[in-house]
C-alpha atoms as a PDB file:
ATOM      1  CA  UNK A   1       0.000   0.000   0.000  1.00  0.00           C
ATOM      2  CA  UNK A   2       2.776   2.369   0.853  1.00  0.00           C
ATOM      3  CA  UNK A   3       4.630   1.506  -2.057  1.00  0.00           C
ATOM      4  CA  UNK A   4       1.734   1.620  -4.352  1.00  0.00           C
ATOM      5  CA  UNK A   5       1.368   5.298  -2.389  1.00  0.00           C
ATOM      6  CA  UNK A   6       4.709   6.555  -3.119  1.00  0.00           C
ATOM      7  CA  UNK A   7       4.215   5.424  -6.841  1.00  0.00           C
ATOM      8  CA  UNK A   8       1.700   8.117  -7.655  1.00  0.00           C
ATOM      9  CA  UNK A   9       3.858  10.772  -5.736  1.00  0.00           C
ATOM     10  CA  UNK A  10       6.703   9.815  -7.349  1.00  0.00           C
ATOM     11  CA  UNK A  11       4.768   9.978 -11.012  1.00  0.00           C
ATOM     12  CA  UNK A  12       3.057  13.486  -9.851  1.00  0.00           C
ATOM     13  CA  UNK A  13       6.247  14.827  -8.834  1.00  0.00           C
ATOM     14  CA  UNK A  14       7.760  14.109 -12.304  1.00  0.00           C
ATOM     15  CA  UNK A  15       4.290  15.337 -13.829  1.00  0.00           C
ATOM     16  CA  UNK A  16       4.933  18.978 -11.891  1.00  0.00           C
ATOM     17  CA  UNK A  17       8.657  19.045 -13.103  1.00  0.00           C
ATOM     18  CA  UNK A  18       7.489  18.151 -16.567  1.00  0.00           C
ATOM     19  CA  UNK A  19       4.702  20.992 -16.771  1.00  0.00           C
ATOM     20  CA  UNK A  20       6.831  23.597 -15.083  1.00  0.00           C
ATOM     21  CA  UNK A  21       9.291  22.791 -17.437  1.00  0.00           C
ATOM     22  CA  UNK A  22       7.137  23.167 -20.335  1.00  0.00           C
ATOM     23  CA  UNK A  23       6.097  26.292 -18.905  1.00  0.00           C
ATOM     24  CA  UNK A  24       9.315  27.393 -18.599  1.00  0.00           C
ATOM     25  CA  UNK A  25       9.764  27.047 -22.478  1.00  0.00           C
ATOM     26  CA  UNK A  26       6.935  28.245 -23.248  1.00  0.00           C
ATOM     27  CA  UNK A  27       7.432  31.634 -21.575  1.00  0.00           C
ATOM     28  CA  UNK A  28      10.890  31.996 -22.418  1.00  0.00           C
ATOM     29  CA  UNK A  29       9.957  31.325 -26.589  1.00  0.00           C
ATOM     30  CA  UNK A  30       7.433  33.763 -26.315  1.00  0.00           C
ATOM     31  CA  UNK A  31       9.734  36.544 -23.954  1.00  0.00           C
ATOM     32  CA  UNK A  32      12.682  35.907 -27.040  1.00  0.00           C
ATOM     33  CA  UNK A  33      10.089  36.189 -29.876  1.00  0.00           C
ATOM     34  CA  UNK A  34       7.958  39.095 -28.910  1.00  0.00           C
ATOM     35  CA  UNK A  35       9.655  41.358 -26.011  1.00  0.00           C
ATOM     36  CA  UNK A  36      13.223  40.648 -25.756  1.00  0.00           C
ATOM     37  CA  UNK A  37      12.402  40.417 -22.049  1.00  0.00           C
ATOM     38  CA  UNK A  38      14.392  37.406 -20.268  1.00  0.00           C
ATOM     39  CA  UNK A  39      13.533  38.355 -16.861  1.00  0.00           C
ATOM     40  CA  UNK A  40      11.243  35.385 -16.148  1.00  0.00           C
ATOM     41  CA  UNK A  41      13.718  32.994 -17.955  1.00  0.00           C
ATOM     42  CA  UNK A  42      16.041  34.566 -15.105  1.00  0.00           C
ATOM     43  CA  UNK A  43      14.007  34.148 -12.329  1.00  0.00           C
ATOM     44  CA  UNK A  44      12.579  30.318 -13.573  1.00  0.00           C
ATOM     45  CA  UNK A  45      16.745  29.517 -13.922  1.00  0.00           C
ATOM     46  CA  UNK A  46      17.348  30.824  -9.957  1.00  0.00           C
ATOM     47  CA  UNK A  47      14.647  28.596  -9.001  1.00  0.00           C
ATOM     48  CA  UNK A  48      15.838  25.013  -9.800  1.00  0.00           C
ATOM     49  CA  UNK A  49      19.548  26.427 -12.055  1.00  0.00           C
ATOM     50  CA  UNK A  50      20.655  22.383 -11.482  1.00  0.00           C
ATOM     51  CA  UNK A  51      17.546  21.125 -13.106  1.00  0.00           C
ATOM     52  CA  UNK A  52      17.439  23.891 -16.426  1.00  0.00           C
ATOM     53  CA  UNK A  53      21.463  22.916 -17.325  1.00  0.00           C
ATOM     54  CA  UNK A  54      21.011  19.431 -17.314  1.00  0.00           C
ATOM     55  CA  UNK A  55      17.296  19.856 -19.338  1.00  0.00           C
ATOM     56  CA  UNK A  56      18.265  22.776 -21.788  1.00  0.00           C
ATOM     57  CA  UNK A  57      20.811  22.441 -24.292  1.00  0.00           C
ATOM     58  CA  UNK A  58      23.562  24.861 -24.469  1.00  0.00           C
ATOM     59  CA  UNK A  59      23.112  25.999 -27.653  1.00  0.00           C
ATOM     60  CA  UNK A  60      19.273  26.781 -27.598  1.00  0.00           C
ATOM     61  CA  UNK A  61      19.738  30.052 -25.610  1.00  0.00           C
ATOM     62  CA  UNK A  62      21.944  31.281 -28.695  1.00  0.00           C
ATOM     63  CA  UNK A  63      19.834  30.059 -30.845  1.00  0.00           C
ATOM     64  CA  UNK A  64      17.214  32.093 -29.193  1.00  0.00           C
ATOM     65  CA  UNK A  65      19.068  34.687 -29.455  1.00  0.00           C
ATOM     66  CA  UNK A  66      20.205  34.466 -33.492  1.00  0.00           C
ATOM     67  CA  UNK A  67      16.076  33.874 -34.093  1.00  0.00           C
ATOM     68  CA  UNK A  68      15.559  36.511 -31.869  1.00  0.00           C
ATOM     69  CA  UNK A  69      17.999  39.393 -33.945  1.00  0.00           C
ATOM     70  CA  UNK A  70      17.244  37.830 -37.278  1.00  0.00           C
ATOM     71  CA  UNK A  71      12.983  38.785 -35.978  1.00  0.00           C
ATOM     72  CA  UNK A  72      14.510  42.074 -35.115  1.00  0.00           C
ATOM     73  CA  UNK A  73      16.319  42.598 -38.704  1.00  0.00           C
ATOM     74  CA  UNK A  74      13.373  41.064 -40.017  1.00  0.00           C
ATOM     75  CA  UNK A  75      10.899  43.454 -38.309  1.00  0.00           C
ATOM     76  CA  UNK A  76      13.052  46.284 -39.315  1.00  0.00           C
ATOM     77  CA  UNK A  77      13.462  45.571 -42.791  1.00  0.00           C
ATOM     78  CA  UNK A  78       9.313  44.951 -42.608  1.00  0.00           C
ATOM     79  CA  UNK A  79       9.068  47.859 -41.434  1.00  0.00           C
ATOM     80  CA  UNK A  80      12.042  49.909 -43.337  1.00  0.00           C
ATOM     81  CA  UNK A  81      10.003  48.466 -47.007  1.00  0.00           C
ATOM     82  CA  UNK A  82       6.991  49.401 -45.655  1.00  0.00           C
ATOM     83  CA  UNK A  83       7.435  52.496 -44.795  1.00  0.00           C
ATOM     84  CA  UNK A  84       9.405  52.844 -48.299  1.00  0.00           C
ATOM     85  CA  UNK A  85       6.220  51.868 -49.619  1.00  0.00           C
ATOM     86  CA  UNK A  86       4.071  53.729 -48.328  1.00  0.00           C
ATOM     87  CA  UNK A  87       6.238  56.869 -48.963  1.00  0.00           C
ATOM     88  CA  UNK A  88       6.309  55.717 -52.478  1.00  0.00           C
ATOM     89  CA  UNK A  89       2.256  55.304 -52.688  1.00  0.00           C
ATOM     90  CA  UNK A  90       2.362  58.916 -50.992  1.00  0.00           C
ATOM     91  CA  UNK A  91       4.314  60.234 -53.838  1.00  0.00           C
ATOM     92  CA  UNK A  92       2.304  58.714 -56.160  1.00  0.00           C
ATOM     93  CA  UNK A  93      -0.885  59.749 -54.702  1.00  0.00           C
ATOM     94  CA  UNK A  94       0.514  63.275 -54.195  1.00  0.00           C
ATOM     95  CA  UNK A  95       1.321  63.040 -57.942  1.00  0.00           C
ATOM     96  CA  UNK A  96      -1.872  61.871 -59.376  1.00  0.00           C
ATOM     97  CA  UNK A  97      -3.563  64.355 -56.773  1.00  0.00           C
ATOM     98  CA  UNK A  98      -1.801  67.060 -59.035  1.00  0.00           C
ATOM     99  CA  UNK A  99      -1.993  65.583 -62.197  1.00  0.00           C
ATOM    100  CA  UNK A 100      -5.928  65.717 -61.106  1.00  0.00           C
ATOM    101  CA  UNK A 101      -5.697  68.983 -59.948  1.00  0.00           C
ATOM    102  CA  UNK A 102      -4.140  70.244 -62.952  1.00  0.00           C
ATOM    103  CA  UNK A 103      -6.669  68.255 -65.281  1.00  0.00           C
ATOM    104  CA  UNK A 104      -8.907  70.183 -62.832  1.00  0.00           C
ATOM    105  CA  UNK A 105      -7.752  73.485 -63.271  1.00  0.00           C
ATOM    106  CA  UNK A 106      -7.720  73.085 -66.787  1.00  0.00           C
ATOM    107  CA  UNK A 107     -11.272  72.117 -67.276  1.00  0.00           C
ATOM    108  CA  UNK A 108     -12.030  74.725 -64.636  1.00  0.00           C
ATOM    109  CA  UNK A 109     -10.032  76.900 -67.595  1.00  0.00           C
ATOM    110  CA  UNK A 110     -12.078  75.485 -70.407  1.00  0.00           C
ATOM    111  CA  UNK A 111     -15.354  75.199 -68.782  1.00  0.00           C
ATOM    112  CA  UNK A 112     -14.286  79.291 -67.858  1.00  0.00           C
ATOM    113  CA  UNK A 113     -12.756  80.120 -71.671  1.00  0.00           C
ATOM    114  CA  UNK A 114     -16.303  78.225 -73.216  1.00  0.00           C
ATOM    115  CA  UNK A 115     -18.506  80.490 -71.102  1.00  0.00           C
ATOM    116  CA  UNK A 116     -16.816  83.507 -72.033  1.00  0.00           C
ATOM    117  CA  UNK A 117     -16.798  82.385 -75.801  1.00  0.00           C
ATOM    118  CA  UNK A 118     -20.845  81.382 -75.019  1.00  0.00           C
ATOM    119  CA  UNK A 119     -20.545  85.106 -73.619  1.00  0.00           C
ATOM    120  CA  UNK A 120     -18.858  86.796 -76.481  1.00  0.00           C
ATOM    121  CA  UNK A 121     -21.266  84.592 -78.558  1.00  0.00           C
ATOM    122  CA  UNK A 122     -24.314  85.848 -76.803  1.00  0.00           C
ATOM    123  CA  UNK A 123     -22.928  89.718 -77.335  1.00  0.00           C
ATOM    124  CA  UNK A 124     -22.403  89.512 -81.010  1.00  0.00           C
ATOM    125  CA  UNK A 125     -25.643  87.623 -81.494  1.00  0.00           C
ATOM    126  CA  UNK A 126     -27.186  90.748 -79.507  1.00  0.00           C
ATOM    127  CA  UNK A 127     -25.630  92.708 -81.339  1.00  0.00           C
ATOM    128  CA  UNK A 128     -26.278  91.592 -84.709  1.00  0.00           C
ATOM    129  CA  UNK A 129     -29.823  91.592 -83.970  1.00  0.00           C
ATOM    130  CA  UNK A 130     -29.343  94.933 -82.805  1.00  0.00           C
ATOM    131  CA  UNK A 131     -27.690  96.348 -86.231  1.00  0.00           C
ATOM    132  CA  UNK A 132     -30.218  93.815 -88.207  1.00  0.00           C
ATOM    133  CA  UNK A 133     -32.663  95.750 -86.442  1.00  0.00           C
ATOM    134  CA  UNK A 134     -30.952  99.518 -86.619  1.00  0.00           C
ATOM    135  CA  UNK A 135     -30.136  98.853 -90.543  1.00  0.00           C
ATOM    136  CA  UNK A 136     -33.982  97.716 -90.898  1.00  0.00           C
ATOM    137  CA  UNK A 137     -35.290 100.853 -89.537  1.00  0.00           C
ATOM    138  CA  UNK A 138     -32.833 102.502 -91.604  1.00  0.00           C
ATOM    139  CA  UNK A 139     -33.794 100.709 -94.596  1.00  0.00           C
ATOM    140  CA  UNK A 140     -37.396 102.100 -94.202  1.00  0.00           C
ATOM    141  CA  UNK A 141     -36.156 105.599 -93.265  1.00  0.00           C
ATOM    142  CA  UNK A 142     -34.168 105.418 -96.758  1.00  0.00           C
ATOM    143  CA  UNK A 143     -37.137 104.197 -98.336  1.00  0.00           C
ATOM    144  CA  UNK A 144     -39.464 106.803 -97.277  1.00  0.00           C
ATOM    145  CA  UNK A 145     -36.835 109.364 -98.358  1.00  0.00           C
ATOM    146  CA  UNK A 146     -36.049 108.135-101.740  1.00  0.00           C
ATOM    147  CA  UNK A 147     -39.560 107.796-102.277  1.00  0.00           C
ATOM    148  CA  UNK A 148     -39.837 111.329-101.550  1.00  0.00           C
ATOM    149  CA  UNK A 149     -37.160 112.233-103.261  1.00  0.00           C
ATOM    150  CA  UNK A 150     -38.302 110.093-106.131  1.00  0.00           C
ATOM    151  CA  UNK A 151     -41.437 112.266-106.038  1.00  0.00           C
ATOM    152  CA  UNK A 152     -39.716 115.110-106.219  1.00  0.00           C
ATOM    153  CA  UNK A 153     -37.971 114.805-108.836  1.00  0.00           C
ATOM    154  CA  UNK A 154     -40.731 113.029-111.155  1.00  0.00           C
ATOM    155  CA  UNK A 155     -42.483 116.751-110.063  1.00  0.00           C
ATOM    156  CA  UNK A 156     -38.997 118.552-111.325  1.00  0.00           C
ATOM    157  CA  UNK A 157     -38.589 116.937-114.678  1.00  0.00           C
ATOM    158  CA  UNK A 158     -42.472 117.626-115.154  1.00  0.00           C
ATOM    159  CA  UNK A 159     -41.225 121.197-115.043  1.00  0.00           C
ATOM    160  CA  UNK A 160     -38.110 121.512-116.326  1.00  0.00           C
ATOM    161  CA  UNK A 161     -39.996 119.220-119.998  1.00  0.00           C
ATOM    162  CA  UNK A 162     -42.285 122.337-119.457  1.00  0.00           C
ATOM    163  CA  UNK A 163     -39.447 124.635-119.805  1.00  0.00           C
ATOM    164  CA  UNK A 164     -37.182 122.023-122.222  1.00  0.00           C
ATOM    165  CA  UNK A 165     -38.080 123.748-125.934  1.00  0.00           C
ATOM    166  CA  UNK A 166     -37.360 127.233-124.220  1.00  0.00           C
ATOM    167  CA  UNK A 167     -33.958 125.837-122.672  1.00  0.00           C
ATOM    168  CA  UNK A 168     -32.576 124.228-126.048  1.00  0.00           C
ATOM    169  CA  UNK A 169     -33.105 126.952-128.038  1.00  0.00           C
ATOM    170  CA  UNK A 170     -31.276 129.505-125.771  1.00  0.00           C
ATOM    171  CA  UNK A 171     -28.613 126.432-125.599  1.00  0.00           C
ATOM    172  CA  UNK A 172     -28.322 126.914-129.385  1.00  0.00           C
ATOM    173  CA  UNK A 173     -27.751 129.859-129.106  1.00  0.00           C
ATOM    174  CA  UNK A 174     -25.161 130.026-126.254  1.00  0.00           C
ATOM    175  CA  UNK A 175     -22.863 127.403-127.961  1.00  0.00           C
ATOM    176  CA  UNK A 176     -23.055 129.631-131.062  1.00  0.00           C
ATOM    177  CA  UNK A 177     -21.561 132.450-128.825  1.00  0.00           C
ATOM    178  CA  UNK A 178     -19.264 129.992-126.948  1.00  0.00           C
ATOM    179  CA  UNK A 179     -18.294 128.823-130.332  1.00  0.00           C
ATOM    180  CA  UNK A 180     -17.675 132.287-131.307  1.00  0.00           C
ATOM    181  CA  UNK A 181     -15.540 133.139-127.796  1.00  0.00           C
ATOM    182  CA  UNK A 182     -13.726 130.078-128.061  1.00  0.00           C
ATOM    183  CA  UNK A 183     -12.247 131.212-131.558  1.00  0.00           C
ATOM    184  CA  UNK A 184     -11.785 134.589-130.602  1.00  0.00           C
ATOM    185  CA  UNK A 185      -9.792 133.499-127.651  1.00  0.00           C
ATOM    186  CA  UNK A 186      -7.473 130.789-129.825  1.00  0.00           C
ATOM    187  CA  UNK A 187      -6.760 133.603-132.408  1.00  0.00           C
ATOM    188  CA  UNK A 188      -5.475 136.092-129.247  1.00  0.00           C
ATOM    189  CA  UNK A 189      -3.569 132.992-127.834  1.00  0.00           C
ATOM    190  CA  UNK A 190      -1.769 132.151-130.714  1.00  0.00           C
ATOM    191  CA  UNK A 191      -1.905 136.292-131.815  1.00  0.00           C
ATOM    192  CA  UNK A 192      -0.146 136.719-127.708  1.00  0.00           C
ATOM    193  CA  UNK A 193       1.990 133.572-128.515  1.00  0.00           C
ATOM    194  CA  UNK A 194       3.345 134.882-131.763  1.00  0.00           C
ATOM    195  CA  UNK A 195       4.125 138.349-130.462  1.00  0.00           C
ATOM    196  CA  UNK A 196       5.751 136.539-127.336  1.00  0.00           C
ATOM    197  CA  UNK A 197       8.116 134.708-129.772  1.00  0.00           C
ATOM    198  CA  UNK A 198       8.876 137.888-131.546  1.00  0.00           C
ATOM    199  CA  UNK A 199      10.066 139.273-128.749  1.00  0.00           C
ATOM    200  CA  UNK A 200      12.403 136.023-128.271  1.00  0.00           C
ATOM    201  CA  UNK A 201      13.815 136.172-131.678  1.00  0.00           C
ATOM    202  CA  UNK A 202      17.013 137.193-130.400  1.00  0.00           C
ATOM    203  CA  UNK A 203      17.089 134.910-127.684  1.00  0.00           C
ATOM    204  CA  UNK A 204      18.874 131.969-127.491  1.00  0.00           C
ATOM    205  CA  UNK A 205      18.651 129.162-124.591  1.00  0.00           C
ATOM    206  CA  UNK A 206      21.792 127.458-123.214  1.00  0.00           C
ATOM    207  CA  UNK A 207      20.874 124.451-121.354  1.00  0.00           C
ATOM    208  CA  UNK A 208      22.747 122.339-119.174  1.00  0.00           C
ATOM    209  CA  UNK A 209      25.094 124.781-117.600  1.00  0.00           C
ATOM    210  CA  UNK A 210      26.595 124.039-114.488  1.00  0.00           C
ATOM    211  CA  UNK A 211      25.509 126.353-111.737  1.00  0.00           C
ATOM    212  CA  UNK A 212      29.076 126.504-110.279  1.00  0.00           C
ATOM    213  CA  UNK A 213      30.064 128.987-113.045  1.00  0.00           C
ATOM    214  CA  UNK A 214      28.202 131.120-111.912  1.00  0.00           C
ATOM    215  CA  UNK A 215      30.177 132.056-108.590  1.00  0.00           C
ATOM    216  CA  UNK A 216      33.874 132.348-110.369  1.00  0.00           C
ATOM    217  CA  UNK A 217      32.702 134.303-113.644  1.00  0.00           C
ATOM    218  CA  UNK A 218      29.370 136.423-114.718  1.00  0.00           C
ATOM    219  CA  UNK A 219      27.390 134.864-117.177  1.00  0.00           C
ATOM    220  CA  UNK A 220      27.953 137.414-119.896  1.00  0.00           C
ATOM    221  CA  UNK A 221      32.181 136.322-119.631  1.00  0.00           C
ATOM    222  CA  UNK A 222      30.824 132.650-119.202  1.00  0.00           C
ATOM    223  CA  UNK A 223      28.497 133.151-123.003  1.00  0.00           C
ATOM    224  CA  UNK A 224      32.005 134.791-124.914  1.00  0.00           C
ATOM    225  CA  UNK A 225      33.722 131.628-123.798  1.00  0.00           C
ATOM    226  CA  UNK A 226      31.440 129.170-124.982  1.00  0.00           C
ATOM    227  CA  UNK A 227      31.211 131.393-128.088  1.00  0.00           C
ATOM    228  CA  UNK A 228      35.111 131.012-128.380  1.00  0.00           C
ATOM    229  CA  UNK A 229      35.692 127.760-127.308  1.00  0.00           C
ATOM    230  CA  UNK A 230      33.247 126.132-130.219  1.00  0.00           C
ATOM    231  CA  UNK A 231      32.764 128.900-132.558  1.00  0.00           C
ATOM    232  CA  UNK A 232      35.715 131.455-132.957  1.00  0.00           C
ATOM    233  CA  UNK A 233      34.137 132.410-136.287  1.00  0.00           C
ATOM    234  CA  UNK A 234      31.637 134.165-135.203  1.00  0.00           C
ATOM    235  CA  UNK A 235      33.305 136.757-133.363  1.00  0.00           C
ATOM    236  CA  UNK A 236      33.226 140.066-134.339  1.00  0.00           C
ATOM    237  CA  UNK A 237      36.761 141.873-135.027  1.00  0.00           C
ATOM    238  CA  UNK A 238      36.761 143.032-131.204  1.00  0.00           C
ATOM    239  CA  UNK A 239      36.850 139.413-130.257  1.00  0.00           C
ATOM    240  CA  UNK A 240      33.266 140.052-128.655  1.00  0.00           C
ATOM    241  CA  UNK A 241      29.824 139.301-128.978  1.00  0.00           C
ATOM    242  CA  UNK A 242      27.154 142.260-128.145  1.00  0.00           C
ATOM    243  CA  UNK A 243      24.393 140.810-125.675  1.00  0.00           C
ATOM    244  CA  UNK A 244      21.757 143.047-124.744  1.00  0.00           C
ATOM    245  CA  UNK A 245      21.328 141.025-121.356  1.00  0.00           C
ATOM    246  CA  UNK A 246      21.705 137.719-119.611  1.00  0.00           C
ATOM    247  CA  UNK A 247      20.158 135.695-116.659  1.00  0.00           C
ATOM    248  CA  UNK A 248      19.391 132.027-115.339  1.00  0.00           C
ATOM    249  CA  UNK A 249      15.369 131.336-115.631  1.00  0.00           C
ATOM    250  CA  UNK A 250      14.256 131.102-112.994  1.00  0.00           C
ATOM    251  CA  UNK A 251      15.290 133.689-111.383  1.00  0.00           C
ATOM    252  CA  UNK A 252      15.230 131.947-108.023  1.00  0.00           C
ATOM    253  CA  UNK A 253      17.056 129.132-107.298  1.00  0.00           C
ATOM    254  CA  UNK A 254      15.007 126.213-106.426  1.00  0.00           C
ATOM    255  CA  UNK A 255      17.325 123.518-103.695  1.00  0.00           C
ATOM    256  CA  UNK A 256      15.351 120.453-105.025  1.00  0.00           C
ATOM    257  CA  UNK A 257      15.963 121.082-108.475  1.00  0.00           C
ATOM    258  CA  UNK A 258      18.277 118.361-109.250  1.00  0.00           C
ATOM    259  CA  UNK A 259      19.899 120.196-112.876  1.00  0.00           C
ATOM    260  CA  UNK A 260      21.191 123.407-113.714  1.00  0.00           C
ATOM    261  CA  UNK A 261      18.972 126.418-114.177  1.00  0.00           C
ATOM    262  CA  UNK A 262      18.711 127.345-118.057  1.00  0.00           C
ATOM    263  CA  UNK A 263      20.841 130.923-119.078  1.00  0.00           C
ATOM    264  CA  UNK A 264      18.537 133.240-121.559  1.00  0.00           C
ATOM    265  CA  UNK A 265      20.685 135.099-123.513  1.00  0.00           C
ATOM    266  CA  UNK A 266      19.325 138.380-125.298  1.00  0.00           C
ATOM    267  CA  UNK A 267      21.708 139.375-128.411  1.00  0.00           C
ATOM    268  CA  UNK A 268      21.643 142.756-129.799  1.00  0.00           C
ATOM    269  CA  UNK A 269      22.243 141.557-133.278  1.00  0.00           C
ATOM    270  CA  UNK A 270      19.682 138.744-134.864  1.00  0.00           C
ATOM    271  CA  UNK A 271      21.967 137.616-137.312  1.00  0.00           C
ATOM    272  CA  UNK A 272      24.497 136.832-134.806  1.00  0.00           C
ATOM    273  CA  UNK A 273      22.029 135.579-132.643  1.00  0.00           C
ATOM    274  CA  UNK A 274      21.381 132.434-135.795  1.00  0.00           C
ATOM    275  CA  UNK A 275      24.531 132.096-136.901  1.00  0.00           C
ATOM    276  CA  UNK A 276      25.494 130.788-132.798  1.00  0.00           C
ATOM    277  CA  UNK A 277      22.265 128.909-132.892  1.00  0.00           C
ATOM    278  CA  UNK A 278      23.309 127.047-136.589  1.00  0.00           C
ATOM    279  CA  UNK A 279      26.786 126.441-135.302  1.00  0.00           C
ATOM    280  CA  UNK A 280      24.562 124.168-132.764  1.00  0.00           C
ATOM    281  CA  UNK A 281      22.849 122.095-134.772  1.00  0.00           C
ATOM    282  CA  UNK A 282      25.968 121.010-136.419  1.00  0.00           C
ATOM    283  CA  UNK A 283      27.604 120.079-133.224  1.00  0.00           C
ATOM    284  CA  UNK A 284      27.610 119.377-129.950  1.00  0.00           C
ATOM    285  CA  UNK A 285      28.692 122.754-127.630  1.00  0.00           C
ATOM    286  CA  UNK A 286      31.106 122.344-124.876  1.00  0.00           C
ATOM    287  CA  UNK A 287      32.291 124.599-122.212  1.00  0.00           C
ATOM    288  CA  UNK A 288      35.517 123.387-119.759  1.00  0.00           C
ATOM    289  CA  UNK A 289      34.572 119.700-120.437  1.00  0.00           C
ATOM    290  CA  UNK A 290      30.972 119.719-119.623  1.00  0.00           C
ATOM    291  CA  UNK A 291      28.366 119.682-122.791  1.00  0.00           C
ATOM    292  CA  UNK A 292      25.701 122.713-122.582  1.00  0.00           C
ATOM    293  CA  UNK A 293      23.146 123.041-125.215  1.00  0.00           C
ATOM    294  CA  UNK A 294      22.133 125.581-127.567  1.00  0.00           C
ATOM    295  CA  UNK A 295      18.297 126.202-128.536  1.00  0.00           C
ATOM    296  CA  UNK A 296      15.950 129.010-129.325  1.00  0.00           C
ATOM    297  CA  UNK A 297      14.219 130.681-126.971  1.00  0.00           C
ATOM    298  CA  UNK A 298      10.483 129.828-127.132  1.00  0.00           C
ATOM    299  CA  UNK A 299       7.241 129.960-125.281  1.00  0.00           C
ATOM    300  CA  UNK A 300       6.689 126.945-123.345  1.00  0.00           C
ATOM    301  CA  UNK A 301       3.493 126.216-125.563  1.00  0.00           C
ATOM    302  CA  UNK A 302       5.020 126.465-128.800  1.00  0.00           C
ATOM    303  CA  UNK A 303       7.570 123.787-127.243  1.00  0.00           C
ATOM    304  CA  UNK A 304       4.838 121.795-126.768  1.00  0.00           C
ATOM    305  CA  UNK A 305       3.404 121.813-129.662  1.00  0.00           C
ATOM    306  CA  UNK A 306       6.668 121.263-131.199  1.00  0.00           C
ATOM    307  CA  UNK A 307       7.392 118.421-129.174  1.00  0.00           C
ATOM    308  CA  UNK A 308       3.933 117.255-130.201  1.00  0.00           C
ATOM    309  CA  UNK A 309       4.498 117.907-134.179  1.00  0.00           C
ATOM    310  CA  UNK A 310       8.567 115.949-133.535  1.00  0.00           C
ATOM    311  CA  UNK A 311       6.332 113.067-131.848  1.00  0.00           C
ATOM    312  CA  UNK A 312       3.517 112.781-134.930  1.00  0.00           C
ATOM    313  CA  UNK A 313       6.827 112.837-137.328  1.00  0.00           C
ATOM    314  CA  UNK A 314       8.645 109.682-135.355  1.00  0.00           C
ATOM    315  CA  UNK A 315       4.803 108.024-135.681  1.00  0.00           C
ATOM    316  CA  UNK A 316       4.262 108.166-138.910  1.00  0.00           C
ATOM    317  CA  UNK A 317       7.606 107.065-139.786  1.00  0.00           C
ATOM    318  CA  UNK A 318       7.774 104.507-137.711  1.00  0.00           C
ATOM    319  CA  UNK A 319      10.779 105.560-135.899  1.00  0.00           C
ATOM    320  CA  UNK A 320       8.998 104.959-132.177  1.00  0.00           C
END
C-alpha cells in the first residue's frame, strides 16, 4: 500500500517538473520572440539552475538569441520596405492628386474660356440683332426718303420738260456764242503767242550749264567763252559778242531742283544771234569739259506743240 502510495507521488512529482518545465519554455519562446524580455527565464533559472542545465541544451539560448535578432532585422526591414512603400504610394498619390488637380484646373479653364466664348457669342448675337434691327429701320427711313425724293424729282422733270423747248433753243444759241468766244480766244492765244516769240527772236537758250560757273565768272564772260571755245568764227573783229542782257530762268534758285537752271541770252544783233544757234545744230557745244546746249528761246506752248508735231513725225515714220 505504501509503495503503491509513493508510486503516484513519485509519477506526480515528475508530472509537476514536466509541466513547469514546459512552462518554462513556453514563456521563455514567447519573452525571445515578442519582447526581448528574459527576466522570467532569469528568475525560472534561480529557481531550480541544477535542473534547467542538465534539461536545456547549451546551444538553444543562442539560438534564441540568433532567431531573436534575425525577428529584429526582419521586423526592421518589414518595417524599413513598408514604410518605403508607403512613402512611395504617398508620392504617387501626391502626384496623381496634381496631375488631377491640374486636369482640374484646366477644365475649370475650359469650362471658364467656353462660357466667355458662349458670352462673347451671346454679345455679337445681340448685337447683330441689334444692327439687323438699326439697318432695318434705316432701310425704311431710306425708303421713305427716296420715295420722296423720287417724287420730287418726277415733279422737277415735269417742269423743267415744261421749260425744255425754251432751254434748247437759248442752248443753241449760247454754244453759237461759246463757239464764237472760243475762236476769238485761240486767235489772241496764238496772236499773244506769236508776239511773245517775236520778242524772243534774239534769244537763245543754253541748257545744261553748271551752276558753279556762276560764282567764279558772270554769265555774260561765261556766253564769250562758250562762243570762243566752239565757234571762234563768229566773233566780231573786237573778239566780242554784243548781248543786250543775260540771266538764269528762274530767277530763283530752287534747292530740289536736281539740274542746272537754263541761261537766256538776249543778243543785240539777230543775225548773230542764228549764226550761234546754226553752229549748234551742227555740233555738240562744250564749255571746260561739260556739254551745254544751244536752242531758241520759245514759249513753253510752242515747245509743246513742237514736241507734239517731232512726236507725230517719229509716228508716222515709224521711228517709235
Amino acid at each position: 500500500m505504501r509503495g503503491a502510495r509513493a508510486q503516484p507521488n513519485t509519477g506526480s512529482k515528475e508530472g509537476v517538473n514536466s509541466s513547469k518545465q514546459q512552462k518554462k519554455k513556453k514563456e521563455i519562446t514567447i519573452d525571445s520572440f515578442c519582447t526581448g524580455n528574459e527576466q522570467r527565464a532569469n528568475e525560472t533559472e534561480e529557481e531550480d539552475p541544477a535542473k534547467e542545465k542538465s534539461e536545456i541544451p547549451a546551444n538553444w539560448i543562442q539560438a534564441l538569441e540568433e532567431l531573436k535578432m534575425q525577428f529584429k532585422t526582419q521586423l526592421r526591414e518589414a518595417e524599413d520596405n513598408w514604410e518605403k512603400n508607403l512613402k512611395t504610394k504617398i508620392s504617387h498619390l501626391e502626384t496623381e492628386n496634381s496631375v488631377l488637380k491640374a486636369k482640374i484646373n484646366q477644365l475649370e479653364n475650359e469650362a471658364k474660356e467656353m462660357k466667355d466664348e458662349a458670352k462673347q457669342m451671346k454679345d455679337k448675337v445681340k448685337k447683330m440683332k441689334d444692327d439687323l434691327q438699326r439697318n432695318s429701320d434705316q432701310k425704311e427711313k431710306d425708303d421713305q426718303k427716296t420715295k420722296d425724293e423720287i417724287q420730287s424729282l418726277r415733279t422737277r422733270i415735269q417742269q423743267l420738260e415744261s421749260s425744255n423747248l425754251t432751254r434748247q433753243q437759248d442752248t443753241i444759241k449760247q454754244n453759237k456764242k461759246n463757239e464764237k468766244i472760243e475762236e476769238d480766244m485761240k486767235h489772241l492765244i496764238h496772236k499773244t503767242e506769236d508776239l511773245e516769240n517775236r520778242s524772243r527772236r534774239d534769244n537763245l537758250r543754253i541748257i545744261g550749264l553748271p551752276e558753279d560757273h556762276d560764282k567764279r565768272k558772270s554769265l555774260d564772260i561765261i556766253l564769250q567763252e562758250i562762243i570762243k571755245e566752239n565757234c571762234p568764227e563768229i566773233l566780231e573783229q573786237e573778239g566780242k559778242v554784243e548781248i543786250d542782257r543775260i540771266h538764269r530762268s528762274p530767277p530763283v534758285l530752287n534747292p530740289q531742283m536736281t539740274t542746272p537752271r537754263n541761261v537766256i541770252a538776249k543778243f543785240k544783233n539777230y543775225q548773230t544771234k542764228e549764226k550761234i544757234l546754226q553752229a549748234a545744230k551742227k555740233k555738240s557745244f562744250r564749255y571746260q569739259g561739260t556739254t551745254v546746249r544751244i536752242t531758241q528761246d520759245l514759249t513753253a506752248s510752242t515747245l509743246k506743240k513742237k514736241k507734239g508735231m517731232e512726236y507725230d513725225i517719229q509716228e508716222s515714220k515709224g521711228t517709235r
